[in-house]
C-alpha atoms as a PDB file:
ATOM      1  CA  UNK A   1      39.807  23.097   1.521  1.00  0.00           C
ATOM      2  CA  UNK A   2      36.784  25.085   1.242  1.00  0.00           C
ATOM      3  CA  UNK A   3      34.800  26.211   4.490  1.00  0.00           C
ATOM      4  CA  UNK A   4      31.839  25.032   3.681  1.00  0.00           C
ATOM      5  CA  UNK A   5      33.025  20.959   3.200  1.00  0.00           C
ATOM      6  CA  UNK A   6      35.515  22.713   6.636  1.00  0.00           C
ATOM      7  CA  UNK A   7      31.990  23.105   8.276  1.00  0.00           C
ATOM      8  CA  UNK A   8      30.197  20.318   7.662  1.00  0.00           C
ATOM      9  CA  UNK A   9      32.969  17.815   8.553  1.00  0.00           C
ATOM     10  CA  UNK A  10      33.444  19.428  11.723  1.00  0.00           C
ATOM     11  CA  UNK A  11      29.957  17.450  12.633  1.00  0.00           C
ATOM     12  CA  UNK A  12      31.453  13.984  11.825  1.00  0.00           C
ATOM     13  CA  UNK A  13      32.598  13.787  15.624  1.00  0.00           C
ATOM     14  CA  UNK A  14      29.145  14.939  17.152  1.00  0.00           C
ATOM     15  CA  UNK A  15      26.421  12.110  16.105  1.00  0.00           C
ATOM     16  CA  UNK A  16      25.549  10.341  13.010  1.00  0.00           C
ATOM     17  CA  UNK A  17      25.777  13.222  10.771  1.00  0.00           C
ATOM     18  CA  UNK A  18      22.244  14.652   9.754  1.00  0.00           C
ATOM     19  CA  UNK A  19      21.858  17.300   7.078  1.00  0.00           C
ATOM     20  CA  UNK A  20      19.488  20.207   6.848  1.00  0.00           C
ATOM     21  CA  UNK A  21      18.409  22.471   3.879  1.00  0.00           C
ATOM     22  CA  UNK A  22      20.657  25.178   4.680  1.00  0.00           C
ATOM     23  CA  UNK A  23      23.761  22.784   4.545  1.00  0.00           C
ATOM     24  CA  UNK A  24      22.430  20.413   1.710  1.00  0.00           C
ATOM     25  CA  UNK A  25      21.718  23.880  -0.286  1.00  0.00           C
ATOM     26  CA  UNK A  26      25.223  24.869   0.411  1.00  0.00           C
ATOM     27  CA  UNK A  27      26.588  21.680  -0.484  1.00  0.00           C
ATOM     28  CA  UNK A  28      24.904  22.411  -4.066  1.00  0.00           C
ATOM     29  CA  UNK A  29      26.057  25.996  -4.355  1.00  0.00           C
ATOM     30  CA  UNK A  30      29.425  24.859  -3.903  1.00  0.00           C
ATOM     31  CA  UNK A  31      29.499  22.842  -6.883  1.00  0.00           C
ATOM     32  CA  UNK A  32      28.194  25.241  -8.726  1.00  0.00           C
ATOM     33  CA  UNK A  33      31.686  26.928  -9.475  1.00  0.00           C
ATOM     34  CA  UNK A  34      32.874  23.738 -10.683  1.00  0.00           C
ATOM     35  CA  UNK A  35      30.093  22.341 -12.779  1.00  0.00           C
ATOM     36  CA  UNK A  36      30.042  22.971 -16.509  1.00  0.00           C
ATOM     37  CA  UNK A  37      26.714  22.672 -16.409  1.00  0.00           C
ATOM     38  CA  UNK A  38      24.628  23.838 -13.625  1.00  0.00           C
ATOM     39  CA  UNK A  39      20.914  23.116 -14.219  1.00  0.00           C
ATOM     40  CA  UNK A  40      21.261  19.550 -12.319  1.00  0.00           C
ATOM     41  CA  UNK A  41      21.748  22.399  -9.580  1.00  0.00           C
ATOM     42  CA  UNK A  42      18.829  24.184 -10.247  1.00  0.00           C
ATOM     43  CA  UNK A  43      16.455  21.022 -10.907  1.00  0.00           C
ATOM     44  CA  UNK A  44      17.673  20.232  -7.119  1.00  0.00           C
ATOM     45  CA  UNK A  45      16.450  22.611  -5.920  1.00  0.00           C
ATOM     46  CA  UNK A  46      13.357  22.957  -7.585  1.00  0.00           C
ATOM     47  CA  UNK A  47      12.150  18.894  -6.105  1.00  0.00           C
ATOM     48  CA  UNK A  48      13.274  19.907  -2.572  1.00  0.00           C
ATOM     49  CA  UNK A  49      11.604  23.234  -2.750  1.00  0.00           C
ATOM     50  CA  UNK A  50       8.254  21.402  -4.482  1.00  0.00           C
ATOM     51  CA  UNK A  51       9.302  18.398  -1.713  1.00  0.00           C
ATOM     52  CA  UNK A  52       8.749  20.797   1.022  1.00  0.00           C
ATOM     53  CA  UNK A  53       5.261  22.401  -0.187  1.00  0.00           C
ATOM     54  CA  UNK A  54       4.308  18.632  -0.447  1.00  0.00           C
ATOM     55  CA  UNK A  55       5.169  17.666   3.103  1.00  0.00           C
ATOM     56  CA  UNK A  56       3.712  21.176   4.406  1.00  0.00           C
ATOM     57  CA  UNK A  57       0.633  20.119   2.869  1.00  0.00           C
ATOM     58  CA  UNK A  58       0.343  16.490   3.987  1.00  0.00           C
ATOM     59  CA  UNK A  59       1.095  17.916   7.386  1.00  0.00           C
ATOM     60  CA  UNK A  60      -2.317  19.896   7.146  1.00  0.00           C
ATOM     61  CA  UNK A  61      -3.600  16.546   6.997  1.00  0.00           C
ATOM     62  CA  UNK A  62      -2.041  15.222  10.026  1.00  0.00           C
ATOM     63  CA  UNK A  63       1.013  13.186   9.147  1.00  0.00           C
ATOM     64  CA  UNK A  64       3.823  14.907  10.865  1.00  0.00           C
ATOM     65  CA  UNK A  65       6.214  15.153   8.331  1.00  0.00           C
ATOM     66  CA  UNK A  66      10.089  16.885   8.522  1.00  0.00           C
ATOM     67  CA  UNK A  67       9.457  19.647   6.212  1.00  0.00           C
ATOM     68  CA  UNK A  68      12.964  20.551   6.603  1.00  0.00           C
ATOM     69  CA  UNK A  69      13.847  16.637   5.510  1.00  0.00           C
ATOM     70  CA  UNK A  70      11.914  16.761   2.715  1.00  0.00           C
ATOM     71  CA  UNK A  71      13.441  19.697   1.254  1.00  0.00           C
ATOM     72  CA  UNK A  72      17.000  18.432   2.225  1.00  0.00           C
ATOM     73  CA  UNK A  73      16.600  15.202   0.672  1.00  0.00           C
ATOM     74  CA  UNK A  74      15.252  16.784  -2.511  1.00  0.00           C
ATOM     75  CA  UNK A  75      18.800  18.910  -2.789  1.00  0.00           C
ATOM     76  CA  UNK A  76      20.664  16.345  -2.451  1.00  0.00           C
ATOM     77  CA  UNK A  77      18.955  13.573  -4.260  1.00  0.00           C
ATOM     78  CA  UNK A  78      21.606  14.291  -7.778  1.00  0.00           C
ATOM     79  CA  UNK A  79      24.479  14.970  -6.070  1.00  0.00           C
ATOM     80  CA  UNK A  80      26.329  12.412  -7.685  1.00  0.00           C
ATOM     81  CA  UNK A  81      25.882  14.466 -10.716  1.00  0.00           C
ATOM     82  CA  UNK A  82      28.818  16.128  -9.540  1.00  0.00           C
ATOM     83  CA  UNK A  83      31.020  13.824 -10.775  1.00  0.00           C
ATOM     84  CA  UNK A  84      30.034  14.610 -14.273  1.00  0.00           C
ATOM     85  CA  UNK A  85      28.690  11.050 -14.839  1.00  0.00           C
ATOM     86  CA  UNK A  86      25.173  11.262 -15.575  1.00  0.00           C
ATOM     87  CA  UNK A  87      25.101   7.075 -15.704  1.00  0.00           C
ATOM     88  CA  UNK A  88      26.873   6.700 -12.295  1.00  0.00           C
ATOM     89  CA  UNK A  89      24.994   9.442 -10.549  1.00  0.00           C
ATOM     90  CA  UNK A  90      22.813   6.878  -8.710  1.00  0.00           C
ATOM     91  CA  UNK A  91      25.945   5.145  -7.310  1.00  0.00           C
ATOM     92  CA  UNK A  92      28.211   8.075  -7.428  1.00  0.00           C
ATOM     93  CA  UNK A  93      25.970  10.286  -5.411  1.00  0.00           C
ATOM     94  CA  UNK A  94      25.168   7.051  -2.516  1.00  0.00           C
ATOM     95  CA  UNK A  95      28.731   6.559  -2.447  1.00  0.00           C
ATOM     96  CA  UNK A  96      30.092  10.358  -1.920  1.00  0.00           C
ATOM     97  CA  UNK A  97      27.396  10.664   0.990  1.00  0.00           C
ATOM     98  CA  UNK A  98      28.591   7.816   2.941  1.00  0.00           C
ATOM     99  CA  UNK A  99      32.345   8.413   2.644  1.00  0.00           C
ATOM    100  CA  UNK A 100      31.200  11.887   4.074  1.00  0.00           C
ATOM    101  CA  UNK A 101      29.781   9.943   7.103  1.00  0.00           C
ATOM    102  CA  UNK A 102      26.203  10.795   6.378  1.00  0.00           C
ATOM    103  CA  UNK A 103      23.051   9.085   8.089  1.00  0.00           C
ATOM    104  CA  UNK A 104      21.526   6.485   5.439  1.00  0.00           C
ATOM    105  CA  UNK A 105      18.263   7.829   5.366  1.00  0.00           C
ATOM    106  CA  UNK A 106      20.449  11.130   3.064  1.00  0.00           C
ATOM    107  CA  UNK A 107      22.359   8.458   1.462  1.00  0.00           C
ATOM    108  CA  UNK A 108      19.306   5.949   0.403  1.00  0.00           C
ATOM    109  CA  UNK A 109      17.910   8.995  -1.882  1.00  0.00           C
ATOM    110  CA  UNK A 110      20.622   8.571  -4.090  1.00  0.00           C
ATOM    111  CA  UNK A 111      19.599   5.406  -5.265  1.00  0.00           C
ATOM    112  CA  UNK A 112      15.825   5.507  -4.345  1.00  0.00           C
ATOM    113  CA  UNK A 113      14.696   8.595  -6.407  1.00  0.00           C
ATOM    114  CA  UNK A 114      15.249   7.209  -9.645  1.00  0.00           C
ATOM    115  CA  UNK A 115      13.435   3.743  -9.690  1.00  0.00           C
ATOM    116  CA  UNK A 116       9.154   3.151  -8.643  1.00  0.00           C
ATOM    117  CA  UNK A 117       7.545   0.297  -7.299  1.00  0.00           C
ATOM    118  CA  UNK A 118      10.907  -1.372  -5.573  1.00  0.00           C
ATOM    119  CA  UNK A 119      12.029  -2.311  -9.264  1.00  0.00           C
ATOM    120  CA  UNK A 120      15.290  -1.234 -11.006  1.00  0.00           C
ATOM    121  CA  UNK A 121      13.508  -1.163 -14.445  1.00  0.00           C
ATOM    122  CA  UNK A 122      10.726   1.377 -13.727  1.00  0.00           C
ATOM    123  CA  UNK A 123      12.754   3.887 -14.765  1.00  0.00           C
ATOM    124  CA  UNK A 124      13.354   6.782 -17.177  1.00  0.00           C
ATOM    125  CA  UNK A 125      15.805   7.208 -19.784  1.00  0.00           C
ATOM    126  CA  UNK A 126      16.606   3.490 -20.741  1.00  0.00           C
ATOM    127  CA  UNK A 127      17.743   0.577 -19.673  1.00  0.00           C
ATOM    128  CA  UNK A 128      19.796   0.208 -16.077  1.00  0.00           C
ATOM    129  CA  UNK A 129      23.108  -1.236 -16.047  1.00  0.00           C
ATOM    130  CA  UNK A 130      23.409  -4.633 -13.798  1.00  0.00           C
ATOM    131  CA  UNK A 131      24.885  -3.073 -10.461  1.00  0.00           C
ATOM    132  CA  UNK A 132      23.986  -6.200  -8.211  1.00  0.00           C
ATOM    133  CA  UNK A 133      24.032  -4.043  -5.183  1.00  0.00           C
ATOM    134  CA  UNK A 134      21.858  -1.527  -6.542  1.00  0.00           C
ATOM    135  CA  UNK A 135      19.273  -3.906  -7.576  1.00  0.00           C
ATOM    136  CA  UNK A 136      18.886  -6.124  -4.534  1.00  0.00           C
ATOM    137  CA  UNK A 137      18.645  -2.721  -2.691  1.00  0.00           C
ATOM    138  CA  UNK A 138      15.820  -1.219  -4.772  1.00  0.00           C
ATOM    139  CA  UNK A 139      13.869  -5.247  -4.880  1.00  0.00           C
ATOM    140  CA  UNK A 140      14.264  -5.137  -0.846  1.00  0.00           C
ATOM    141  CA  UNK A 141      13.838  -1.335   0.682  1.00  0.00           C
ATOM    142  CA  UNK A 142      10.596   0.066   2.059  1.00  0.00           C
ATOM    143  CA  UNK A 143      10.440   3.221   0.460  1.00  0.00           C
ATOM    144  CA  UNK A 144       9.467   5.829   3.036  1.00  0.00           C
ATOM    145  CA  UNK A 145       6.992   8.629   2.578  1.00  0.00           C
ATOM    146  CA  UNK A 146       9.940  11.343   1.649  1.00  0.00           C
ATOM    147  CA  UNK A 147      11.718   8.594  -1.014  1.00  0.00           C
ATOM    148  CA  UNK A 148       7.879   8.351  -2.818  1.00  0.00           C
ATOM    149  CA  UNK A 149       7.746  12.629  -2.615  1.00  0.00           C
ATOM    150  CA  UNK A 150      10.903  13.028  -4.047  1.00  0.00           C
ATOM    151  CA  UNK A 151      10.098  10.360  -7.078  1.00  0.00           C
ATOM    152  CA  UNK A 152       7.412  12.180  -7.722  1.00  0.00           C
ATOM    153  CA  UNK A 153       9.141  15.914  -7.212  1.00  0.00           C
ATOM    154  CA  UNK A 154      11.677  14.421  -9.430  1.00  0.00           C
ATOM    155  CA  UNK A 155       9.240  13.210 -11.812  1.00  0.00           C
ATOM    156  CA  UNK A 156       7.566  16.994 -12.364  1.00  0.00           C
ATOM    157  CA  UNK A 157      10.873  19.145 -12.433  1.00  0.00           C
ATOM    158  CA  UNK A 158      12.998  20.299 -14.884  1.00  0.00           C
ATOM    159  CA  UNK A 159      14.064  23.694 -13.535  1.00  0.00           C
ATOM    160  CA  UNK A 160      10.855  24.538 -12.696  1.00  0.00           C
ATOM    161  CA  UNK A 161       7.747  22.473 -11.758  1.00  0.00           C
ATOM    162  CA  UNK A 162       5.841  21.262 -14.378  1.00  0.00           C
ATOM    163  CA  UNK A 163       3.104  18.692 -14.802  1.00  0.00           C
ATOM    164  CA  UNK A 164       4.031  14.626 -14.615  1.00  0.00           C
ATOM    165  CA  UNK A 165       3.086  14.661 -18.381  1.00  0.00           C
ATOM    166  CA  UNK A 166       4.769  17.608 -19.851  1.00  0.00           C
ATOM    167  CA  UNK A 167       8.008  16.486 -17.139  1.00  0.00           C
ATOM    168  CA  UNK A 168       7.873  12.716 -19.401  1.00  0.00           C
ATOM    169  CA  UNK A 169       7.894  14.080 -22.428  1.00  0.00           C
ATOM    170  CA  UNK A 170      10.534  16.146 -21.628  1.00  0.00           C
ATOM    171  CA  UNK A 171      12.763  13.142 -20.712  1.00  0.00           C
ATOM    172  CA  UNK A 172      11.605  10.969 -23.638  1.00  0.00           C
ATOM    173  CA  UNK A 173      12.524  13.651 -26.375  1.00  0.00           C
ATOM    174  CA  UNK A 174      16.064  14.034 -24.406  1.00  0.00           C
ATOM    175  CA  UNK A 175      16.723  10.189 -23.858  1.00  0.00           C
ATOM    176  CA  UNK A 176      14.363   8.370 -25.552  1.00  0.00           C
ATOM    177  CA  UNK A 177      11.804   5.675 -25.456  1.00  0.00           C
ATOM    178  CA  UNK A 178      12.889   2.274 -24.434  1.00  0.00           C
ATOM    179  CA  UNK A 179      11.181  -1.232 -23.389  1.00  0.00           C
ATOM    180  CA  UNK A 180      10.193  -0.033 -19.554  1.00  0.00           C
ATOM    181  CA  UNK A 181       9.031   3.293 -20.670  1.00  0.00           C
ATOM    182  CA  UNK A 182       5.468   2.775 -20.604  1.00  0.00           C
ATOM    183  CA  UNK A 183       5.983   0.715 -17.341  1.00  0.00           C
ATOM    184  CA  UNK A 184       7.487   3.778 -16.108  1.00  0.00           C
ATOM    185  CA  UNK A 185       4.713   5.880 -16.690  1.00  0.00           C
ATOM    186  CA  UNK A 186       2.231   3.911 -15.604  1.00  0.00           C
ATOM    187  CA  UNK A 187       4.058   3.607 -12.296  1.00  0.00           C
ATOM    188  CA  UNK A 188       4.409   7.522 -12.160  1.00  0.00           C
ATOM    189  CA  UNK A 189       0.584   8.102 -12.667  1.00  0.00           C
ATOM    190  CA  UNK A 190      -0.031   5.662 -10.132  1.00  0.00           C
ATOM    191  CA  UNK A 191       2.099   7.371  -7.646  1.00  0.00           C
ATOM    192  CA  UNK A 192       0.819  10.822  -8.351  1.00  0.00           C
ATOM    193  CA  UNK A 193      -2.851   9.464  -7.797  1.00  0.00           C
ATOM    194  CA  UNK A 194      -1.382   8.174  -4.618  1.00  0.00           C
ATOM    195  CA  UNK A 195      -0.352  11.650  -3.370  1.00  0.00           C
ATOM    196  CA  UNK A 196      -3.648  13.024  -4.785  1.00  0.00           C
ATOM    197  CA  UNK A 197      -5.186  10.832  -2.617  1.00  0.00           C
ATOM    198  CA  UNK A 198      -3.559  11.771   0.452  1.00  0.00           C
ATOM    199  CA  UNK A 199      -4.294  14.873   0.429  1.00  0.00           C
ATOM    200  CA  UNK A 200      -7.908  14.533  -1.246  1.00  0.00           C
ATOM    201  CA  UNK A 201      -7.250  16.901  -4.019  1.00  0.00           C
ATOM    202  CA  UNK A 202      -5.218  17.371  -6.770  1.00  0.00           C
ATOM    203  CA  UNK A 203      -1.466  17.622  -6.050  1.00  0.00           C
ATOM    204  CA  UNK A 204      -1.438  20.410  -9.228  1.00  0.00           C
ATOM    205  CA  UNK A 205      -3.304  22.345  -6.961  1.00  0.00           C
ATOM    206  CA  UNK A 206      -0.183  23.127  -4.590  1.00  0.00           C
ATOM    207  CA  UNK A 207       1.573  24.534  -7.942  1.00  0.00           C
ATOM    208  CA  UNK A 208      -0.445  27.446  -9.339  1.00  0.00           C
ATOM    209  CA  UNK A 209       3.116  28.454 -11.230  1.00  0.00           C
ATOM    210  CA  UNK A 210       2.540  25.258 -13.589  1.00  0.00           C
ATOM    211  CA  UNK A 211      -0.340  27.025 -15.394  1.00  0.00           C
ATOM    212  CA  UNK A 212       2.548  29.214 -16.448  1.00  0.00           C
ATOM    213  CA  UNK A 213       5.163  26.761 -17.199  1.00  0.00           C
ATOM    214  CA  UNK A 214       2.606  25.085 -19.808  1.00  0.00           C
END
């Protein structure tokens, strides 16, 4: 078995088992060997890396956040993509982190980052499937201050950071246009603005590098 899944499951006996960015990073690297494509690895990384700047600059504003979390929770947000299964991912990734033993708060970003405003159709990339579970969960959870960063992280990377607008277009020339599109970017505006208004600037501002990712 390899050391690194050796390492982390040696932590199953201590507490509810926590992650940080060093073992959710390694987690990722791990699969990289195995994946036949690897950019869902590299868009990981790039939300918890733009997850962390976030939180290090709402903290400069006084709200305490884990930057650590952030960026942890970003990493690990597709890991159900290792199961090949870009449908599933949602499910696949919630499920693999509890059978691991994980705390919920790492599991819950599974299914939170893909879906805004606590509704399973504001979403990209079409039309959900009818997952009862997954729906009632989305309609009922209060989404906590790292969820709504890493929807939005999620929302501006590809491999690299890129603005909310050129991110959508990206995923509407890949997947296409469907009946909650434009609900979906309403909602992702909206929750941009949000951020913007938390820190009493404009978010873009954090991410000099997008001027060059234009």
């Amino acid at each position: 078995r390899n050391k690194i899944y050796d390492d982390l499951f040696k932590k199953l006996g201590e507490q509810i088992m926590r992650l940080t960015s060093e073992d959710a990073r390694n987690l990722l690297e791990a699969e990289r060997k195995n994946a036949k494509d690897d950019r869902w690895i590299d868009h990981s990384i790039c939300v918890g890396n733009a997850a962390g700047r976030i939180a290090e600059a709402l903290n400069k504003k006084e709200m305490n956040l884990n930057v650590d979390k952030a960026i942890t929770l970003g990493y690990i947000h597709d890991i159900g993509k290792k199961f090949g299964e870009f449908h599933n991912h949602v499910m696949n990734g919630y499920n693999y982190l509890k059978e691991l033993g994980y705390d919920e708060e790492y599991c819950n970003i599974c299914l939170t980052h893909s879906y805004l405003n606590n509704d399973i159709m504001c979403t990209a990339g079409g039309l959900p499937d009818d997952i009862p579970f997954r729906t009632k969960f989305i309609k009922n959870h209060e989404y906590t201050i790292y969820e709504k960063i890493i929807n939005l992280c999620d929302l501006m990377c590809t491999t690299k950071i890129l603005t909310i607008d050129k991110r959508l277009i990206d995923i509407i020339t890949r997947r296409g246009a469907y009946s909650n599109t434009q609900y979906h970017i309403q909602e992702t505006y909206k929750l941009k603005e949000y951020f913007d208004s938390l820190l009493g600037y404009n978010l873009y501002n954090l991410f000099p590098e997008i001027k060059e990712n234009l």
